[in-house]
Protein backbone atom coordinates (compact mmCIF):
# COMPACT_ATOMS: atom_id res chain seq x y z
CA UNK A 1 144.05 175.21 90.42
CA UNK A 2 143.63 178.44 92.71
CA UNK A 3 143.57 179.35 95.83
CA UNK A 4 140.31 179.88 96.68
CA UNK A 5 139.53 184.32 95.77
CA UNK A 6 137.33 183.98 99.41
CA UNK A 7 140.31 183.33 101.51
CA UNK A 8 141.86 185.73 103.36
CA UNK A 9 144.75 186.02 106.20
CA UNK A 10 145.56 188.12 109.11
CA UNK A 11 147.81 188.97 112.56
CA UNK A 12 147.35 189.00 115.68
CA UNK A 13 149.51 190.90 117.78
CA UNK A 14 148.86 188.73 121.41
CA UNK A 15 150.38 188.37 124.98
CA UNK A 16 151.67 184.82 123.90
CA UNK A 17 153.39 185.92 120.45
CA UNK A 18 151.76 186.57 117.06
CA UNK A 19 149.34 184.53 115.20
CA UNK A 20 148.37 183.99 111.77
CA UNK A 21 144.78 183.21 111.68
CA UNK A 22 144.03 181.63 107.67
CA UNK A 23 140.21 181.23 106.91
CA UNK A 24 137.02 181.98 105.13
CA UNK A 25 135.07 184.82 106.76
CA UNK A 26 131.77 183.72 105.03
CA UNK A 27 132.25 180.31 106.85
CA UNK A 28 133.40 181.43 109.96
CA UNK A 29 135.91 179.02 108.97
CA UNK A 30 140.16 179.14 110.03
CA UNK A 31 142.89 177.83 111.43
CA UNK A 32 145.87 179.12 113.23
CA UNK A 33 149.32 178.54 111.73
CA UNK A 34 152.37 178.67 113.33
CA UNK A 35 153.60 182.51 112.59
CA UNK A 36 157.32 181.08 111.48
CA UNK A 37 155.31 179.79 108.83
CA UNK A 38 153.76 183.21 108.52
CA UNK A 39 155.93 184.83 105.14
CA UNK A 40 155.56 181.61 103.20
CA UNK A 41 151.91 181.17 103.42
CA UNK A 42 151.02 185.03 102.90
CA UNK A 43 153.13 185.03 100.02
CA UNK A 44 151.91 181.15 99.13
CA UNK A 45 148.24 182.88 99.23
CA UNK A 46 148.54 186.42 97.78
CA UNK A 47 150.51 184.76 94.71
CA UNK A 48 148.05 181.86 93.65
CA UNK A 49 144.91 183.50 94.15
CA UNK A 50 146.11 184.90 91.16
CA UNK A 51 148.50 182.11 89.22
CA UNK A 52 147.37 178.63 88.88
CA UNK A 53 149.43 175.94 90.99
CA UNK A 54 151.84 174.38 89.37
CA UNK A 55 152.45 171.51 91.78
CA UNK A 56 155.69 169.67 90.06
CA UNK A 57 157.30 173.28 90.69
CA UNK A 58 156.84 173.96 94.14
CA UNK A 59 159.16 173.48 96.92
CA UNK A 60 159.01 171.79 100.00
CA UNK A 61 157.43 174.65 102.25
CA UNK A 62 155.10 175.44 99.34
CA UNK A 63 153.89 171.60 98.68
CA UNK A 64 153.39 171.54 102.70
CA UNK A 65 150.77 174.68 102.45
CA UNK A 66 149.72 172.99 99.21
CA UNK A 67 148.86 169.68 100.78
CA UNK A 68 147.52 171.26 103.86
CA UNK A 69 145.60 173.82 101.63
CA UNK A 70 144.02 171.40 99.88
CA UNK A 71 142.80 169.27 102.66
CA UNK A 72 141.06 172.16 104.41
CA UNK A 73 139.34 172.77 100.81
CA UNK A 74 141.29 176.62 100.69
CA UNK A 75 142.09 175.50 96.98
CA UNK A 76 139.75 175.38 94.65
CA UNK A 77 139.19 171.69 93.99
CA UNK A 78 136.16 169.43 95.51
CA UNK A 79 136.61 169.32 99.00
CA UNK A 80 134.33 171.53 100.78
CA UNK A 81 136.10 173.32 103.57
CA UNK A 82 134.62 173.19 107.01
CA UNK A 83 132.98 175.75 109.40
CA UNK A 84 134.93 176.34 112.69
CA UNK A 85 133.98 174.58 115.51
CA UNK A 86 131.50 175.75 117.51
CA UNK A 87 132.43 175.11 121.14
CA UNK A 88 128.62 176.51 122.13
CA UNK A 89 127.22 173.65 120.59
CA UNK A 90 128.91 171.42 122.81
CA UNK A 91 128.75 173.24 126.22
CA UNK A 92 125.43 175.36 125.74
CA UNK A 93 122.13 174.87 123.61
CA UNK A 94 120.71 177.08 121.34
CA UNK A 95 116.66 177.23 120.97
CA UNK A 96 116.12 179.01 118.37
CA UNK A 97 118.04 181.63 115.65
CA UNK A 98 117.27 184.42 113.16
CA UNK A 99 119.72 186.07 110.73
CA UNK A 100 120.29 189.80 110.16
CA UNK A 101 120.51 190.97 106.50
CA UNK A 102 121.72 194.77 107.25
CA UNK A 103 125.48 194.92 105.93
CA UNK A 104 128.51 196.30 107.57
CA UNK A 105 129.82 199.85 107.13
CA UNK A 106 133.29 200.37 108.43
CA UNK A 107 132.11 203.69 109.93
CA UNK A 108 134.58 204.82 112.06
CA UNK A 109 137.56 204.44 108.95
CA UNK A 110 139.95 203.57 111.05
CA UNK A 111 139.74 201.18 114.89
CA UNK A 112 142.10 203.63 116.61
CA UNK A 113 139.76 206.45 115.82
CA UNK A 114 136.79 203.85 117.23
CA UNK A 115 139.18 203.02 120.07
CA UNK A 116 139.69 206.79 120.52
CA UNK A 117 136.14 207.91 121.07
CA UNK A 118 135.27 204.76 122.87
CA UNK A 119 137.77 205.33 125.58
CA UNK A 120 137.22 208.85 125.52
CA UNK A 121 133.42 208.63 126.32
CA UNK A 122 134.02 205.79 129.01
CA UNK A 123 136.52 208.86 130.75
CA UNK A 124 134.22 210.86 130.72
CA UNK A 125 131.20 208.98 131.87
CA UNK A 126 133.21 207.92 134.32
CA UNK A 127 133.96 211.50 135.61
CA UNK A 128 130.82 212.31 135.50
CA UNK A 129 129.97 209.04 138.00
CA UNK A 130 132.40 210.55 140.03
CA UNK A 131 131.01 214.16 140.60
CA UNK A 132 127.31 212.62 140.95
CA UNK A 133 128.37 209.62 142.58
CA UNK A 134 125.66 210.76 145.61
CA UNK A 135 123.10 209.29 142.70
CA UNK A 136 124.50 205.84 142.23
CA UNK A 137 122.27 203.54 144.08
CA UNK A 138 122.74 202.76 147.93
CA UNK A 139 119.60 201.12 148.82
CA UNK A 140 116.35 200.13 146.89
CA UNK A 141 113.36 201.02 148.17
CA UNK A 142 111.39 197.41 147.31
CA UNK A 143 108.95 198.15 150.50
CA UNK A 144 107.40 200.99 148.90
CA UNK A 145 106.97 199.57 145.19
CA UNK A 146 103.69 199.46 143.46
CA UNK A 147 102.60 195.89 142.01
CA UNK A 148 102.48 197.09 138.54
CA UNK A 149 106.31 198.20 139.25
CA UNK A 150 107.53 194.75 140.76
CA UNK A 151 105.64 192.55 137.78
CA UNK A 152 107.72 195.37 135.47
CA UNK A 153 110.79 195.05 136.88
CA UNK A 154 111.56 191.10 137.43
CA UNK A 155 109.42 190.51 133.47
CA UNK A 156 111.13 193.44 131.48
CA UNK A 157 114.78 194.11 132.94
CA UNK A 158 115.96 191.44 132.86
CA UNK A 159 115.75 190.74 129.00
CA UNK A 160 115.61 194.60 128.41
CA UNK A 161 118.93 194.79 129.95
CA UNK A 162 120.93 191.92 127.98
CA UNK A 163 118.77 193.19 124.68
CA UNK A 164 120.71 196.34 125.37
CA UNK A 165 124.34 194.72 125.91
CA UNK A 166 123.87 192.48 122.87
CA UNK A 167 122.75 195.84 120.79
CA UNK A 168 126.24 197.11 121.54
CA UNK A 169 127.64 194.22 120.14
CA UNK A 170 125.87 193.96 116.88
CA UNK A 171 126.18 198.42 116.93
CA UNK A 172 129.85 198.22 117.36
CA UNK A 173 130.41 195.55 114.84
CA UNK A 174 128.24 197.47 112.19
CA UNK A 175 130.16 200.29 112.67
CA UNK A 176 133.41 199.00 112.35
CA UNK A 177 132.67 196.74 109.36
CA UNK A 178 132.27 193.15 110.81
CA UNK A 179 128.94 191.60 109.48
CA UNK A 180 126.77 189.62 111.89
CA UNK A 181 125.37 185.98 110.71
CA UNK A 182 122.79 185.05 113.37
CA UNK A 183 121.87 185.79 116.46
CA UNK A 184 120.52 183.08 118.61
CA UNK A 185 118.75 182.50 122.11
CA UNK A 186 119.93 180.30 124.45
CA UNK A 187 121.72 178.84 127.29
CA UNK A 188 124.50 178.08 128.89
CA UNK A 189 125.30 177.01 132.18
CA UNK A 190 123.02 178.12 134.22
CA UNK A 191 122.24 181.00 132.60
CA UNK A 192 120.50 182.46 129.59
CA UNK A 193 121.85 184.16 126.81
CA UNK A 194 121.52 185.97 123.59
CA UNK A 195 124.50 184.62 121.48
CA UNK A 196 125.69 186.51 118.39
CA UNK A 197 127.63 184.78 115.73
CA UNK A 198 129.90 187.26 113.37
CA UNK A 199 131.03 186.40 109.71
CA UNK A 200 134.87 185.46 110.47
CA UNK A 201 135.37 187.47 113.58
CA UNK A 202 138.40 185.68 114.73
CA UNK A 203 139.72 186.97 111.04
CA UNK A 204 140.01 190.69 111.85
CA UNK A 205 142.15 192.88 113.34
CA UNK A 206 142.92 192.21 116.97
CA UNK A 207 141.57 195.81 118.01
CA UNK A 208 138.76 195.28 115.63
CA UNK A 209 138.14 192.19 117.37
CA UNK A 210 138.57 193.61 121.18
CA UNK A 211 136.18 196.68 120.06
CA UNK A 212 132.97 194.58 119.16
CA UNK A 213 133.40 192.39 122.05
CA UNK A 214 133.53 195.31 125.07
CA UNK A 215 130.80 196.50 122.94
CA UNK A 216 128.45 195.16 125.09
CA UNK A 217 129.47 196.42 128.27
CA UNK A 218 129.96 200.28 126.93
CA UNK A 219 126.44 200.38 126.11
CA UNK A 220 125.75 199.12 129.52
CA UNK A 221 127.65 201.60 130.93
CA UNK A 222 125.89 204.13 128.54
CA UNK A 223 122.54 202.72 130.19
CA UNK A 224 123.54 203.19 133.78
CA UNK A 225 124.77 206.91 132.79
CA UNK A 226 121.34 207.40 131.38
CA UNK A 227 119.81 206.68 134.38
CA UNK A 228 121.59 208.56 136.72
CA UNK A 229 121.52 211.68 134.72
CA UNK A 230 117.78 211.28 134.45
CA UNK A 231 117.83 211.56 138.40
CA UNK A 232 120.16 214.20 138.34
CA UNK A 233 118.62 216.23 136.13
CA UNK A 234 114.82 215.30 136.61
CA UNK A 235 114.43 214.24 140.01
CA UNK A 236 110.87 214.95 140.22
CA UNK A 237 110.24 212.47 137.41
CA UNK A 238 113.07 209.89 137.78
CA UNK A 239 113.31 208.34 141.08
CA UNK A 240 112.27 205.44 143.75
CA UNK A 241 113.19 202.00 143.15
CA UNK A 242 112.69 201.35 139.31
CA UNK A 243 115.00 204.06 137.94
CA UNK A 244 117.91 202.23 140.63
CA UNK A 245 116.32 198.95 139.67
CA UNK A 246 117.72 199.77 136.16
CA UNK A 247 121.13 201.52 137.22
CA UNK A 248 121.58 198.31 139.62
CA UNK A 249 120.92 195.92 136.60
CA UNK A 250 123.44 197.58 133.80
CA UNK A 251 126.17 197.73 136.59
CA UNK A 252 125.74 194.30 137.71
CA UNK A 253 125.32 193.07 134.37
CA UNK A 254 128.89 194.84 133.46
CA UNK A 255 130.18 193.01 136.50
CA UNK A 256 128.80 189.63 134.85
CA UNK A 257 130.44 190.27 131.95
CA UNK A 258 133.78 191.69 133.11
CA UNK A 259 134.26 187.85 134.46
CA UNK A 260 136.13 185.11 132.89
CA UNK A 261 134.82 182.30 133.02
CA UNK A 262 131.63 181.07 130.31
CA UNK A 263 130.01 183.24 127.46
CA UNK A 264 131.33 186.38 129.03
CA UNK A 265 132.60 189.35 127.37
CA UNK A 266 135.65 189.39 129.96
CA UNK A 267 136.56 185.52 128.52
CA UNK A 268 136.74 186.46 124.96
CA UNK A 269 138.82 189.90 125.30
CA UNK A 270 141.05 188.12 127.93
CA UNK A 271 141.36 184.70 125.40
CA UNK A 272 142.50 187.36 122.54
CA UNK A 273 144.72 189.08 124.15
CA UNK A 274 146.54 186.36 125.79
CA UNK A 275 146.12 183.89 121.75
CA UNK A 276 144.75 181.10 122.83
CA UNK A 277 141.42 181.25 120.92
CA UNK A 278 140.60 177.68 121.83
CA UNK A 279 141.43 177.83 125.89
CA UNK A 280 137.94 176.21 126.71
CA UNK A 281 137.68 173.75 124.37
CA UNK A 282 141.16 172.66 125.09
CA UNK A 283 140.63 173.09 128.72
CA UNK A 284 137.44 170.96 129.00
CA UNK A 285 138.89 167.82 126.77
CA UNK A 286 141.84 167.59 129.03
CA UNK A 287 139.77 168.03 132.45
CA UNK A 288 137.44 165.45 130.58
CA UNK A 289 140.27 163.24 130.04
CA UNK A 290 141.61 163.63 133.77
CA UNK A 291 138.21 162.40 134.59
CA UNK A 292 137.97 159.56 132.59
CA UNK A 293 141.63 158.54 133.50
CA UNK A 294 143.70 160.22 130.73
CA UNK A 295 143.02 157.80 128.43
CA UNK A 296 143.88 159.56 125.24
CA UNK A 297 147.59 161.43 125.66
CA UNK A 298 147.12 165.42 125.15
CA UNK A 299 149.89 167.69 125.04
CA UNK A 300 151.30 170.22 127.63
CA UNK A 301 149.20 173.05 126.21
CA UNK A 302 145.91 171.24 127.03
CA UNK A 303 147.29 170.55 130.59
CA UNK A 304 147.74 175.00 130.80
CA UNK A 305 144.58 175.19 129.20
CA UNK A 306 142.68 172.81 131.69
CA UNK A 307 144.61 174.22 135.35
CA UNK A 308 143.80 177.94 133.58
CA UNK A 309 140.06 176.47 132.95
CA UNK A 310 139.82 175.52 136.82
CA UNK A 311 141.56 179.12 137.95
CA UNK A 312 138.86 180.98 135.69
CA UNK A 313 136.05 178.86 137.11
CA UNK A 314 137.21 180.02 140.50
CA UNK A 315 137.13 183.47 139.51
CA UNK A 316 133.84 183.27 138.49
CA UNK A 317 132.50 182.13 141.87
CA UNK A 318 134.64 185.85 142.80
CA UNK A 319 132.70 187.66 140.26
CA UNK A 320 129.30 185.91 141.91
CA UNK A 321 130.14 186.66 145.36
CA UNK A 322 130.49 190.55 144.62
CA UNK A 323 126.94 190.71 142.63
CA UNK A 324 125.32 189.20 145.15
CA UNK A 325 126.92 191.30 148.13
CA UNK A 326 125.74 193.97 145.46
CA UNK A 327 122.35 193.21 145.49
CA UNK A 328 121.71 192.28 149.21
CA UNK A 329 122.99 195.59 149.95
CA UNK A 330 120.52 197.13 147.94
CA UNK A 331 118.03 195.50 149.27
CA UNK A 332 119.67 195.75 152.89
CA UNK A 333 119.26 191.92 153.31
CA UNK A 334 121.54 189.92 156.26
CA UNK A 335 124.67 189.03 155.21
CA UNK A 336 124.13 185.88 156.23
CA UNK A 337 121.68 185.01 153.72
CA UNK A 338 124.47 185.93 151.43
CA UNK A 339 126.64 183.27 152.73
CA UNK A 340 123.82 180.47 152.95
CA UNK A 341 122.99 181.89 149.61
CA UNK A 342 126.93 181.78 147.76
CA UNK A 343 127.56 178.29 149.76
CA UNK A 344 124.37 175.99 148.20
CA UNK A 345 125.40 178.09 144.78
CA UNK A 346 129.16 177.27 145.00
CA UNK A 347 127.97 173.42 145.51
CA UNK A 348 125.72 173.49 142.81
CA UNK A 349 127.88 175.54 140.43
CA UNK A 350 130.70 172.78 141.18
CA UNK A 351 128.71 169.95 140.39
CA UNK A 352 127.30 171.39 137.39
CA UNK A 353 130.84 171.82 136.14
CA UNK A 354 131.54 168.80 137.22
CA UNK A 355 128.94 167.18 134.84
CA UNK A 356 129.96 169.74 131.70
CA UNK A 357 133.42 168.42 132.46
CA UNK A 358 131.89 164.73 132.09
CA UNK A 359 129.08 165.53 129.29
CA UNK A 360 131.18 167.54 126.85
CA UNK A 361 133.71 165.56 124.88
């Protein structure tokens, strides 16, 4: 018996320590092991995926990994091992998926080169925001809009725009040699989404890992330059209230995603750099079990989790707050609509998380 050739191992450098992440990229499938563990199970993996086991000969530390090996099926005997958890699948709902079959190309060579020219270009788009900042939209000019342009607007944007942001995902992650399974519609929340699963993600390198996920928001941000150097340089052509429409929709939607709470961008690069992959999960099962009158005893780190959870949740209503004051500016609207507006969405929000909190585990 071997350990299984598909099974691979790799650390994470994180605000909380280092972690060694052991899985199967194909199956999106690993587990996080604690890293003073770390030199006997690379060296328990990198030797038998090459020598068969044999079990009367190993020590105590090895028999542990060999025990614990074999009941996650990382061994090459019957059990099947199992796909991560999917967390979506019990806090959203996915209608329907397809799955890419263009393979991965680790372009770049090397992340700190793809790290390089990201934050590069993002300096100097944002000097250029800077010196034409007298573009960026102040006001939208809905008064004056043609039919054919509102019907455009609120049917296309809106999906045009996160169709863009989840191109920079699946872009990035081509480039840099991560392989996308699916891609899937669907929701969570309140709110719609296009969800893209990678083959073993959580497997790669931590800036690997951090450039696929702002991927996203950089081609946002590559959107809302577009547009505003299309006014600068073509003002005859590109302006009025669709061409801000657009700028308006990439900026907000980089606000959106810059959050932390739910299927943002912000929540995954925050939950990576901090290592603790599981902070939702763990957060909403001991919440759950608050509600239900802690019937099952969880540990400490599912008490940070869940207060964490609650402070994230809170920042999200932050993050809300500022796109709408965004948009009612725009469209020079009474701030008090704003506040009627945020206060029946803070209720609703807060029951609705309320009832995830209830409906999840």
């Amino acid at each position: 018996m071997k350990v299984k050739e598909n099974l691979c191992y790799n650390i994470n450098y994180t605000l909380s320590g280092r972690l060694l992440l052991v899985g199967i990229k194909s199956l999106n499938s690993f587990v996080k092991i604690d890293y003073k563990y770390a030199n006997a199970v690379t060296k328990f993996i990198d030797k038998y995926k090459n020598e068969e086991i044999e079990v009367d000969e190993l020590d105590e530390d090895n028999t542990r990994i060999f025990n614990n090996f074999s009941k996650l099926g990382y061994l090459e005997n019957e059990v099947e091992p199992k796909g991560s958890f999917n967390e979506f699948k019990k806090v959203g709902k996915v209608f329907f998926s397809f799955f890419p079959k263009s393979e991965a190309k680790d372009t770049f060579g090397s992340t700190k080169l793809g790290i390089g020219f990201v934050f590069l270009s993002v300096l100097l788009m944002g000097l250029f925001f800077w010196n034409y900042r007298m573009f960026l939209p102040q006001s939208i000019d809905y008064v004056n809009m043609k039919l054919w342009e509102i019907i455009f607007t609120i049917a296309v944007f809106p999906w045009a725009v996160l169709v863009v942001h989840e191109i920079g995902h699946c872009t990035i992650a081509r480039y840099v040699g991560v392989k996308i399974d699916n891609v899937s519609l669907g929701w969570y929340f309140i709110y719609p989404i296009i969800l893209v699963q990678y083959f073993g993600l959580n497997l790669e390198r931590q800036s690997k890992k951090l450039l696929v996920m702002a991927g996203g928001i950089y081609f946002n941000l590559i959107m809302a330059f577009i547009g505003i150097l299309l006014k600068a340089l073509l003002p005859d052509y590109f302006h009025g209230a669709v061409i801000d429409i657009w700028i308006s929709a990439n900026i907000s939607t980089i606000i959106t995603n810059l959050g932390l709470f739910g299927m943002t961008d912000g929540y995954f690069m925050m939950t990576m750099l901090v290592g603790i992959l599981d902070l939702r999960l763990k957060g909403f099962k001991y919440l759950n079990n608050l509600f239900n009158g802690n019937k099952v005893k969880l540990n400490k780190r599912y008490q940070i989790c869940g207060l964490i959870l609650l402070g994230l949740f809170v920042s999200s209503l932050v993050s809300m707050f500022v796109n709408i004051n965004y948009w009612l500016g725009l469209f020079e609207i009474s701030s008090y609509v704003l506040y009627i507006a945020f206060t029946v969405i803070i209720i609703y929000l807060t029951f609705k998380f309320i009832y995830k909190i209830k409906r999840s585990f």
